[in-house]
N, C-alpha and C. Protein backbone atom coordinates (compact mmCIF):
# COMPACT_ATOMS: atom_id res chain seq x y z
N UNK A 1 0.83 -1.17 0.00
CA UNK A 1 0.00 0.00 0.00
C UNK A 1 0.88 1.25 0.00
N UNK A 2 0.61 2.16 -1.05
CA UNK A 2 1.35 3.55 -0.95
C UNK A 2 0.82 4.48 0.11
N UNK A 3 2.08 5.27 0.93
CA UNK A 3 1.35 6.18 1.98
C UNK A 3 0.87 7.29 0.70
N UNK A 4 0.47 8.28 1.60
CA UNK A 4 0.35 9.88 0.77
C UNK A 4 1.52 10.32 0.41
N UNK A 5 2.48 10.30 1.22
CA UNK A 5 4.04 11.02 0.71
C UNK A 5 4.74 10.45 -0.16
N UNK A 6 4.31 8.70 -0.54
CA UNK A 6 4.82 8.28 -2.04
C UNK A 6 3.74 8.68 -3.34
N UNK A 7 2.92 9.17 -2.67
CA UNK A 7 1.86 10.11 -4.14
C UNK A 7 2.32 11.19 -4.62
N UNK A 8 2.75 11.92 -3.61
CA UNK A 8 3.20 13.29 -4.15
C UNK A 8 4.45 13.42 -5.34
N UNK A 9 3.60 14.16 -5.56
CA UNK A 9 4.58 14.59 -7.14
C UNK A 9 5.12 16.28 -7.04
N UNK A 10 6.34 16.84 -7.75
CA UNK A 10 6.29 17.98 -7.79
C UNK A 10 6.11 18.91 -8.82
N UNK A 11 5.28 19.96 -8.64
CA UNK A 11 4.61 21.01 -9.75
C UNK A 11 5.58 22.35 -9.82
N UNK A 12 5.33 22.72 -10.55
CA UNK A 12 6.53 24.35 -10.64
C UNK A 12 5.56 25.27 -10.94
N UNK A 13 6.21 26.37 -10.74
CA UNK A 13 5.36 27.95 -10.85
C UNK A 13 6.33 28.44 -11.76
N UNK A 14 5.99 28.68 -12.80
CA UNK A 14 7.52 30.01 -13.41
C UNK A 14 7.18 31.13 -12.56
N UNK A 15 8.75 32.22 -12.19
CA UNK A 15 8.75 33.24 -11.68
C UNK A 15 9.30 34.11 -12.00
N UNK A 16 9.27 34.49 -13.58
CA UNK A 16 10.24 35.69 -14.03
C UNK A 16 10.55 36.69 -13.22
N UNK A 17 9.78 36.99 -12.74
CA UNK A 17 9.92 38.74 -12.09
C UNK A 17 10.23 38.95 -10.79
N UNK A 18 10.57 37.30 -9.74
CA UNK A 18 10.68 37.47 -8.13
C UNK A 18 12.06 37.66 -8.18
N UNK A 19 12.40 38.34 -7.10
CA UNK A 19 13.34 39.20 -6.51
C UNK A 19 14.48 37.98 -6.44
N UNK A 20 14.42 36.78 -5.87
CA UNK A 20 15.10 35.52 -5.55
C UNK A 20 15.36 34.15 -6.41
N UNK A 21 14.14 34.28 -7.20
CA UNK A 21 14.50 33.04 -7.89
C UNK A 21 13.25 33.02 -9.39
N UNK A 22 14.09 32.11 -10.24
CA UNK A 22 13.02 32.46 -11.66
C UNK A 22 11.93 31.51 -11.33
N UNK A 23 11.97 30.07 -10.79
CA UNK A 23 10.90 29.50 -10.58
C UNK A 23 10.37 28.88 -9.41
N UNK A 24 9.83 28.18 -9.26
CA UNK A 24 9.68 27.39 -7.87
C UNK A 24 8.94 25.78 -7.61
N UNK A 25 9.57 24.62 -7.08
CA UNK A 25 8.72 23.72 -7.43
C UNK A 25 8.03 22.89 -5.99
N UNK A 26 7.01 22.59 -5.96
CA UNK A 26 6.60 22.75 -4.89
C UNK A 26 5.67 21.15 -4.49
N UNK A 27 5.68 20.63 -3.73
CA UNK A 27 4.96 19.18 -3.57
C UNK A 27 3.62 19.34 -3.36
N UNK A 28 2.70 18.45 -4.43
CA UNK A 28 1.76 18.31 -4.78
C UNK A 28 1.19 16.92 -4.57
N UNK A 29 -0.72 16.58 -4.13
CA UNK A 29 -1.31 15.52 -4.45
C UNK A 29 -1.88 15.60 -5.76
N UNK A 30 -1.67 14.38 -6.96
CA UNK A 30 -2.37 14.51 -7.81
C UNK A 30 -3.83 14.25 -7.34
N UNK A 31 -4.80 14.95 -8.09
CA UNK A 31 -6.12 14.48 -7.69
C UNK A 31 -7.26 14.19 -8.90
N UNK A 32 -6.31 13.92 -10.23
CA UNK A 32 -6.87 13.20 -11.36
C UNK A 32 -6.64 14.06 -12.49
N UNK A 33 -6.58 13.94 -13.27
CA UNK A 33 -6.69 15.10 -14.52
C UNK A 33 -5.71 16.33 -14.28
N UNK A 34 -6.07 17.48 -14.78
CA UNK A 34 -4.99 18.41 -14.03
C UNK A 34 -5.11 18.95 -12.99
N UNK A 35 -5.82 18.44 -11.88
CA UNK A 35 -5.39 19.01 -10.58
C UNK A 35 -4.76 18.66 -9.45
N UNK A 36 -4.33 19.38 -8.61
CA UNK A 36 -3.37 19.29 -8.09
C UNK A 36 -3.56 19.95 -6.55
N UNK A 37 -3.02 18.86 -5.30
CA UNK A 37 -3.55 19.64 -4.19
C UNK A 37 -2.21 20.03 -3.67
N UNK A 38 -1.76 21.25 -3.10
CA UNK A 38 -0.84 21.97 -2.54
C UNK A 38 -0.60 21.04 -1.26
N UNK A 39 0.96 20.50 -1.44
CA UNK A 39 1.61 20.04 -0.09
C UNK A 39 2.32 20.57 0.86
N UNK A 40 2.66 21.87 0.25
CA UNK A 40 3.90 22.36 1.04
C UNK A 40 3.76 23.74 0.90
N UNK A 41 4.45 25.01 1.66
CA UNK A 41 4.12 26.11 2.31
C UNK A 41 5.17 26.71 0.69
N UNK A 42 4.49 27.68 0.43
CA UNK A 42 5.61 28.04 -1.09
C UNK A 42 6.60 28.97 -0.56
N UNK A 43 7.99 28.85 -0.74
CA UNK A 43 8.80 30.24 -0.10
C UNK A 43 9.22 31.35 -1.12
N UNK A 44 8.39 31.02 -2.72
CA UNK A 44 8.69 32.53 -3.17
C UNK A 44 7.17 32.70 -4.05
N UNK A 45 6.93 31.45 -4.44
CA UNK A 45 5.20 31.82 -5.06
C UNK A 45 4.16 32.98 -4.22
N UNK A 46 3.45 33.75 -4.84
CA UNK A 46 2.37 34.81 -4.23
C UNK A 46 1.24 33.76 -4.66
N UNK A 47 -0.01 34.27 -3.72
CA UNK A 47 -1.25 33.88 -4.32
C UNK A 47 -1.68 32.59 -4.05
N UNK A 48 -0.78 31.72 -3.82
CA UNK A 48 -1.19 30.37 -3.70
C UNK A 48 -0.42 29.71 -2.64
N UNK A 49 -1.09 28.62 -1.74
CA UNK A 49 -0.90 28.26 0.11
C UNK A 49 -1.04 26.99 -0.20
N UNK A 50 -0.56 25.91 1.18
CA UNK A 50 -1.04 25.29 1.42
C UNK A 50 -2.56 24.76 1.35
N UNK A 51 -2.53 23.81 0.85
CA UNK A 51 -4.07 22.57 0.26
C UNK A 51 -4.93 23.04 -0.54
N UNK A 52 -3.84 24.13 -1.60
CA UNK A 52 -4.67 25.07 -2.41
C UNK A 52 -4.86 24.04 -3.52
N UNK A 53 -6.35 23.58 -4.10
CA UNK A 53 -6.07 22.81 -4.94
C UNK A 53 -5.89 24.17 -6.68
N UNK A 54 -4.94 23.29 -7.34
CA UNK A 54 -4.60 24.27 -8.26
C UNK A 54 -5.06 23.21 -9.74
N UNK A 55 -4.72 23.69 -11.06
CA UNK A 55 -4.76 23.35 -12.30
C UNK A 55 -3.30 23.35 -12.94
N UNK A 56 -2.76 22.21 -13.06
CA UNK A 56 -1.63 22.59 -13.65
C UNK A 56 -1.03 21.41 -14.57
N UNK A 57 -0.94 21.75 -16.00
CA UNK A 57 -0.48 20.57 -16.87
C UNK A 57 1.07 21.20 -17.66
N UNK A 58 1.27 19.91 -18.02
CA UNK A 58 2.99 20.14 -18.42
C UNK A 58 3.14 19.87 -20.11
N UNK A 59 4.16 20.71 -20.65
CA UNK A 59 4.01 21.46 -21.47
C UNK A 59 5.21 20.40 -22.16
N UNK A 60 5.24 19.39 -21.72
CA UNK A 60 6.10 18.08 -22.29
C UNK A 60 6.12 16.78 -21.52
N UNK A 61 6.74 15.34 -22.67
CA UNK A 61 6.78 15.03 -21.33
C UNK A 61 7.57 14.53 -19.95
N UNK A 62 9.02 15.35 -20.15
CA UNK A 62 9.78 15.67 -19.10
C UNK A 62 9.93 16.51 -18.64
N UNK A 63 8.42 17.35 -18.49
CA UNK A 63 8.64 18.86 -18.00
C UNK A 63 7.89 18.63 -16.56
N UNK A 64 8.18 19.03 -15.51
CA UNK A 64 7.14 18.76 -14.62
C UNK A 64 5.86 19.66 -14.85
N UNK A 65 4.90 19.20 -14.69
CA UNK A 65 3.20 20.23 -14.71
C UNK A 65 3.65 21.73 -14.29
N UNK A 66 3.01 22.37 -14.74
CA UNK A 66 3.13 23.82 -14.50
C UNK A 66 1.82 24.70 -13.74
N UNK A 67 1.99 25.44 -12.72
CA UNK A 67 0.43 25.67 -12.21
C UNK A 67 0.10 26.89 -13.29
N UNK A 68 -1.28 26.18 -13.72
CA UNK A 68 -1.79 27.36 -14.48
C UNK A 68 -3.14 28.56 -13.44
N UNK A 69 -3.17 28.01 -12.16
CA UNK A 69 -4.68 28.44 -11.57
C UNK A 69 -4.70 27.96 -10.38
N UNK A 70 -5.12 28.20 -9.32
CA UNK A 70 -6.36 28.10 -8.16
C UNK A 70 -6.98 28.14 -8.35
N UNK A 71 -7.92 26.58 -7.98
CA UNK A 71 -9.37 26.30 -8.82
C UNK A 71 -10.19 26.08 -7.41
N UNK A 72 -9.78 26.14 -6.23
CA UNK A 72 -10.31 25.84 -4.70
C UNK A 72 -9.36 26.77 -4.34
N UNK A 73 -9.42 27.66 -3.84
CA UNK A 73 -8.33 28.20 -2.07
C UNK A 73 -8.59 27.33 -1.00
N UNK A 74 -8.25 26.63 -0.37
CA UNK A 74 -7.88 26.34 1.13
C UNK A 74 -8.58 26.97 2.32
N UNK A 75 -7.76 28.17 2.13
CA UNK A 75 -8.15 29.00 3.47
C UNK A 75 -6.80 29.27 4.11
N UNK A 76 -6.24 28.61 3.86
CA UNK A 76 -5.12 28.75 4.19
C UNK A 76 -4.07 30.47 3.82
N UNK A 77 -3.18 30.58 4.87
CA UNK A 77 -2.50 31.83 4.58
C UNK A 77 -1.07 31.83 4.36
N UNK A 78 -0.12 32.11 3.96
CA UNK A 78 1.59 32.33 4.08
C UNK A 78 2.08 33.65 4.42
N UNK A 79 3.02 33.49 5.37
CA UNK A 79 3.76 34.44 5.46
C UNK A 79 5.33 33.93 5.36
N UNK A 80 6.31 34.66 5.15
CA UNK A 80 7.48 34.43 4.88
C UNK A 80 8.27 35.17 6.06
N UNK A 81 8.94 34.88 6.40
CA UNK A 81 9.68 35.42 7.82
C UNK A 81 11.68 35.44 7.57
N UNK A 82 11.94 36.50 8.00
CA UNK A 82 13.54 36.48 7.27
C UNK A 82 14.07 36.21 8.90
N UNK A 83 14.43 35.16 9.58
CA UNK A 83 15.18 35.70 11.13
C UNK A 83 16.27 36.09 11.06
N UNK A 84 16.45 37.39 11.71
CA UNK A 84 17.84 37.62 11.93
C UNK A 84 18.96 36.66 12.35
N UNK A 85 19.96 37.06 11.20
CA UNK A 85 21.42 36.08 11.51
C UNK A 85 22.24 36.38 12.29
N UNK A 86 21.69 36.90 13.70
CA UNK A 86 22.51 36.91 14.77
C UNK A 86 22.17 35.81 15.54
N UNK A 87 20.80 35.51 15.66
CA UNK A 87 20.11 34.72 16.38
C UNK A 87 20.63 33.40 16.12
N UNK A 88 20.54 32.78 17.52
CA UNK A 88 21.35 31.07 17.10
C UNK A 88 19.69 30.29 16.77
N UNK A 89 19.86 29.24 16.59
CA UNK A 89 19.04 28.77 16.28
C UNK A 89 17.92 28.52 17.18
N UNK A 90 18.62 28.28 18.36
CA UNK A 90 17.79 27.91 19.79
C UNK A 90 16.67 29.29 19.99
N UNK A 91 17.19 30.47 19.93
CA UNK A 91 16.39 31.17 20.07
C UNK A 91 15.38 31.55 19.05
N UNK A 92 15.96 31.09 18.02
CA UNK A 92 14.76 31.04 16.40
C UNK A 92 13.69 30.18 16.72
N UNK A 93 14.00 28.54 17.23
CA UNK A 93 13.26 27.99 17.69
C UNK A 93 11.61 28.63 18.76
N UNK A 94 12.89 29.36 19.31
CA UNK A 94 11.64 29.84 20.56
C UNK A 94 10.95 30.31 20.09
N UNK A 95 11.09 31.53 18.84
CA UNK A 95 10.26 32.71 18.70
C UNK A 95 9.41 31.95 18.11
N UNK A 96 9.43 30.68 17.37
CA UNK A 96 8.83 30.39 15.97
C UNK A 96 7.73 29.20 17.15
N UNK A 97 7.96 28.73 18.05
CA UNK A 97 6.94 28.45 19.32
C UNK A 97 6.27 29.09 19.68
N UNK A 98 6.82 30.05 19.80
CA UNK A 98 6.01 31.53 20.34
C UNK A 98 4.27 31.50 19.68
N UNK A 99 4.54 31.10 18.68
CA UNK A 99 3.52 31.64 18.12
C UNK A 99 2.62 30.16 17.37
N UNK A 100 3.12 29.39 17.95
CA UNK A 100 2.25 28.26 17.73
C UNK A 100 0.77 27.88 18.48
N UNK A 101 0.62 28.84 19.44
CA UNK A 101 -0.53 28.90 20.02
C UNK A 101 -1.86 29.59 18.79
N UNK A 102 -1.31 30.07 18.16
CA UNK A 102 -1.85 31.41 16.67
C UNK A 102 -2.05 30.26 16.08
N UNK A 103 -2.10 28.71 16.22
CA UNK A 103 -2.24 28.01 14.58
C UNK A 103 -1.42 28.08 13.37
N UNK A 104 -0.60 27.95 13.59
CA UNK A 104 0.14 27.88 12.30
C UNK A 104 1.08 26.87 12.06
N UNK A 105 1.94 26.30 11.57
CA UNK A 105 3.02 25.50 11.21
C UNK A 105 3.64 26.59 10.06
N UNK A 106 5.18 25.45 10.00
CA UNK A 106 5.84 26.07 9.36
C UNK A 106 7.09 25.48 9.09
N UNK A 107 7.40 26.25 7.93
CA UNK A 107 8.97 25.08 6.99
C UNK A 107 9.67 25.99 6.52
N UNK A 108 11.12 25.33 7.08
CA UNK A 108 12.75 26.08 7.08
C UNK A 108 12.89 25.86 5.65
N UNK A 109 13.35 27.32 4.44
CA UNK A 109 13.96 27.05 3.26
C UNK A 109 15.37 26.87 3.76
N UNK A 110 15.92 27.31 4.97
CA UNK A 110 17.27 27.94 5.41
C UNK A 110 17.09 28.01 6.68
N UNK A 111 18.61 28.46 7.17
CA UNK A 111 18.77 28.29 9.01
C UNK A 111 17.91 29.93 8.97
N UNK A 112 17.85 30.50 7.93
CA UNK A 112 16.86 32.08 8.17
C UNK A 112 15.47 32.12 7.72
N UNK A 113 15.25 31.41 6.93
CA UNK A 113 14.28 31.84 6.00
C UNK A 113 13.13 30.83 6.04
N UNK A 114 11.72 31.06 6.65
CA UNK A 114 10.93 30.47 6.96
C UNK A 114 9.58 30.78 6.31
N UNK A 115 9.03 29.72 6.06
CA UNK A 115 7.32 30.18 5.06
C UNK A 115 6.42 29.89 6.74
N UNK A 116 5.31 30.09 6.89
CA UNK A 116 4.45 29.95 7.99
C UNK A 116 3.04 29.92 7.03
N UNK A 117 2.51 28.75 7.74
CA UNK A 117 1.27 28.71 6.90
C UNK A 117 0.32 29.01 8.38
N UNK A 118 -0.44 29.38 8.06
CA UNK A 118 -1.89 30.22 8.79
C UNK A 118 -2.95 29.35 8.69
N UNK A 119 -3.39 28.60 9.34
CA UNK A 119 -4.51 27.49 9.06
C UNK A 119 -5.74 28.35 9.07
N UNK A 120 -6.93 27.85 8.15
CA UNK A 120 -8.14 28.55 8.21
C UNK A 120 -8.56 28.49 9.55
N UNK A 121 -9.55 29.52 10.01
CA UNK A 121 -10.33 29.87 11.24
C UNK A 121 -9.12 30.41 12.10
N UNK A 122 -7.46 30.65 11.62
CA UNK A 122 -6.65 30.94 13.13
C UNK A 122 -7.33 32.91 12.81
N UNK A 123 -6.21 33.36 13.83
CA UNK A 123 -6.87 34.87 13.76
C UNK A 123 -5.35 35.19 12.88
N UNK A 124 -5.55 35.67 11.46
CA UNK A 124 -4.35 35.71 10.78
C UNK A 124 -3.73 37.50 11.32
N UNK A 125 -4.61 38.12 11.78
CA UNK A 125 -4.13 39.47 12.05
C UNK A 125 -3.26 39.67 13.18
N UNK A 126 -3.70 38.73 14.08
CA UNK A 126 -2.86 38.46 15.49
C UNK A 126 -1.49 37.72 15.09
N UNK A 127 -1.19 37.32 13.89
CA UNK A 127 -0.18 36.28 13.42
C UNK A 127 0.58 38.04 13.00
N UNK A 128 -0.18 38.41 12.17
CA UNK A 128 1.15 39.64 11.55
C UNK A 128 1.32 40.66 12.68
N UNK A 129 0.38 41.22 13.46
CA UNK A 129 0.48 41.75 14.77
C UNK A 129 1.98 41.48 15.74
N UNK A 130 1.87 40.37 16.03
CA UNK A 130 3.19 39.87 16.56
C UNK A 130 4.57 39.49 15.81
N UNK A 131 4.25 39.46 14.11
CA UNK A 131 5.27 39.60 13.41
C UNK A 131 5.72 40.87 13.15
N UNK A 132 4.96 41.91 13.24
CA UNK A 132 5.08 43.21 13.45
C UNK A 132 5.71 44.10 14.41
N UNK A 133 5.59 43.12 15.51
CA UNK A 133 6.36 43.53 17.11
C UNK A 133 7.92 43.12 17.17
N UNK A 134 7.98 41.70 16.37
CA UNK A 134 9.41 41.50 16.34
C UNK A 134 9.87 41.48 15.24
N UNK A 135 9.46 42.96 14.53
CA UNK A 135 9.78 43.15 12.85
C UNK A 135 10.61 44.46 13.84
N UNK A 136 10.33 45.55 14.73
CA UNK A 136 10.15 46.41 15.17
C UNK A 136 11.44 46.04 16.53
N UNK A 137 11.42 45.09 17.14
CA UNK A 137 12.67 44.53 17.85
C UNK A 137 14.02 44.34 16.89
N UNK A 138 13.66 43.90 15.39
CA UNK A 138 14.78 43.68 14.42
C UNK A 138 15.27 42.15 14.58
N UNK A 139 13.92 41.56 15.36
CA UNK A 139 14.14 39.95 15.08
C UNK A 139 14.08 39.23 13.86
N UNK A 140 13.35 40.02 13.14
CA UNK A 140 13.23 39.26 11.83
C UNK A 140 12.54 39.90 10.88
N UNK A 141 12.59 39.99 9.80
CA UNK A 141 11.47 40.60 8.73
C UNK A 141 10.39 39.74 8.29
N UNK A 142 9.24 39.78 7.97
CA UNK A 142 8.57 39.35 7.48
C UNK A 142 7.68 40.47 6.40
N UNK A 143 6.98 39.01 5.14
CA UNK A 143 6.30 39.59 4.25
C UNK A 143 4.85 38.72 4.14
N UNK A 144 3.77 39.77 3.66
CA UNK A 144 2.28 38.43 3.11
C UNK A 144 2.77 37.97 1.74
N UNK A 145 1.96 37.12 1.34
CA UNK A 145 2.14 36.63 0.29
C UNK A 145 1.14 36.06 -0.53
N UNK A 146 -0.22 37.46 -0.54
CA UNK A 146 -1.22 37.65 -1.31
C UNK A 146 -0.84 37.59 -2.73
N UNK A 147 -1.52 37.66 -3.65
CA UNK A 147 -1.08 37.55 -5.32
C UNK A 147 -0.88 38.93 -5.26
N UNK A 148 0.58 39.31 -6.06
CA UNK A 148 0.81 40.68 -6.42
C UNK A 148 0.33 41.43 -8.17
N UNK A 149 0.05 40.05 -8.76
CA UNK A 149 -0.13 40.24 -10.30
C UNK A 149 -1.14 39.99 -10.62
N UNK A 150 -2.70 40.34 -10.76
CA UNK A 150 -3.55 39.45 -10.76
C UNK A 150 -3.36 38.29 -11.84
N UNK A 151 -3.81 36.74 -11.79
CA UNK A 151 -3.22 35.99 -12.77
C UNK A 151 -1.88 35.31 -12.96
N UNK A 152 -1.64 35.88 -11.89
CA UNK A 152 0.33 35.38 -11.60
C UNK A 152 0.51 35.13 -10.35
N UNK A 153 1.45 34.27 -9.88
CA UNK A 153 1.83 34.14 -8.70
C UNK A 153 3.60 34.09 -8.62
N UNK A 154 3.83 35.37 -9.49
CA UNK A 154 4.81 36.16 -9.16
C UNK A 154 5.33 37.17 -8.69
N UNK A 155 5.97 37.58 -9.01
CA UNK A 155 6.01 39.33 -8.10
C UNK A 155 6.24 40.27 -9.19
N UNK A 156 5.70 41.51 -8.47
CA UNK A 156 5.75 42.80 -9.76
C UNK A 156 6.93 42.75 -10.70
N UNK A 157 6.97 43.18 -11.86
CA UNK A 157 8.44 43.46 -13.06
C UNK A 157 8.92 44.54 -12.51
N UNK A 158 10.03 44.36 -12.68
CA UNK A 158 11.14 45.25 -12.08
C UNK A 158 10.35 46.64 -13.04
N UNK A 159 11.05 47.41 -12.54
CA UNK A 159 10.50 49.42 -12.96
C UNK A 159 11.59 49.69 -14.26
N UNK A 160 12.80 48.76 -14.31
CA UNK A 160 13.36 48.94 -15.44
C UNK A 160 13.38 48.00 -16.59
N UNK A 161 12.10 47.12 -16.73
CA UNK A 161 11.94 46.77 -17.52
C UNK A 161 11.29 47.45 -19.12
């Protein structure tokens, strides 16, 4: 018998225009035809979260599927969190406890760089509230990661394009 984590397959986003990287590929449940249910917290995609089911077919056939859409939202939310690289890890740990009472989970790209997913029904304002307090201490930066393009889940074109 296959668990769920030998189902998953991975889907890509192209990302011409993000600040960090051109694309992104991200673990997916197939769920028949072209859709696709969101496994994992995205650390540069906009617009699209965790158990977002999406639409996405591939454009060969050694290309992995490509998301063309969010065809369900979740409910689900992301935020991206930069921790300061002074901080050892132990105390990254703490802060990132801190706030597990708020509902959320969350996955290390890096010993800095963290996605936080926001489960539906948590209070997502009380989540940036307190990311806001230790944005303001200089513990860490954080960003949302609403769609910036409508139709894209990339980020704006540079101003000198």
């Amino acid at each position: 018998m296959r668990t769920e984590e030998e189902s998953l397959t991975k889907i890509y986003i192209d990302l011409p225009n993000h600040w960090a990287t051109g694309g992104e590929s991200l673990w997916a449940l197939p769920l028949g035809g072209d859709l696709y249910e969101i496994r994992n917290a995205p650390f540069h995609a906009y617009g699209i979260n965790w158990g977002d089911i999406v639409r996405a077919h591939s454009n060969g056939p050694k290309l992995k599927p490509e998301v063309r859409e969010v065809v369900a939202p979740s409910g689900n939310k992301t935020l991206r969190v930069f921790l300061n690289k002074k901080l050892g890890q132990e105390k990254q740990d703490a802060i990132l406890a801190s706030l597990q009472h708020l509902d959320i989970s969350w996955e290390r790209a890096d010993e800095h760089y963290v996605a936080i997913d926001i489960h539906p029904g948590s209070d997502y304002q009380a989540v940036c509230d307190r990311l806001m307090e230790l944005e303001t201490e200089r513990t860490l930066e954080y960003e949302t990661c609403e769609a910036r393009e409508a139709g894209s889940f990339d980020d704006f074109p540079s101003e000198d394009e």
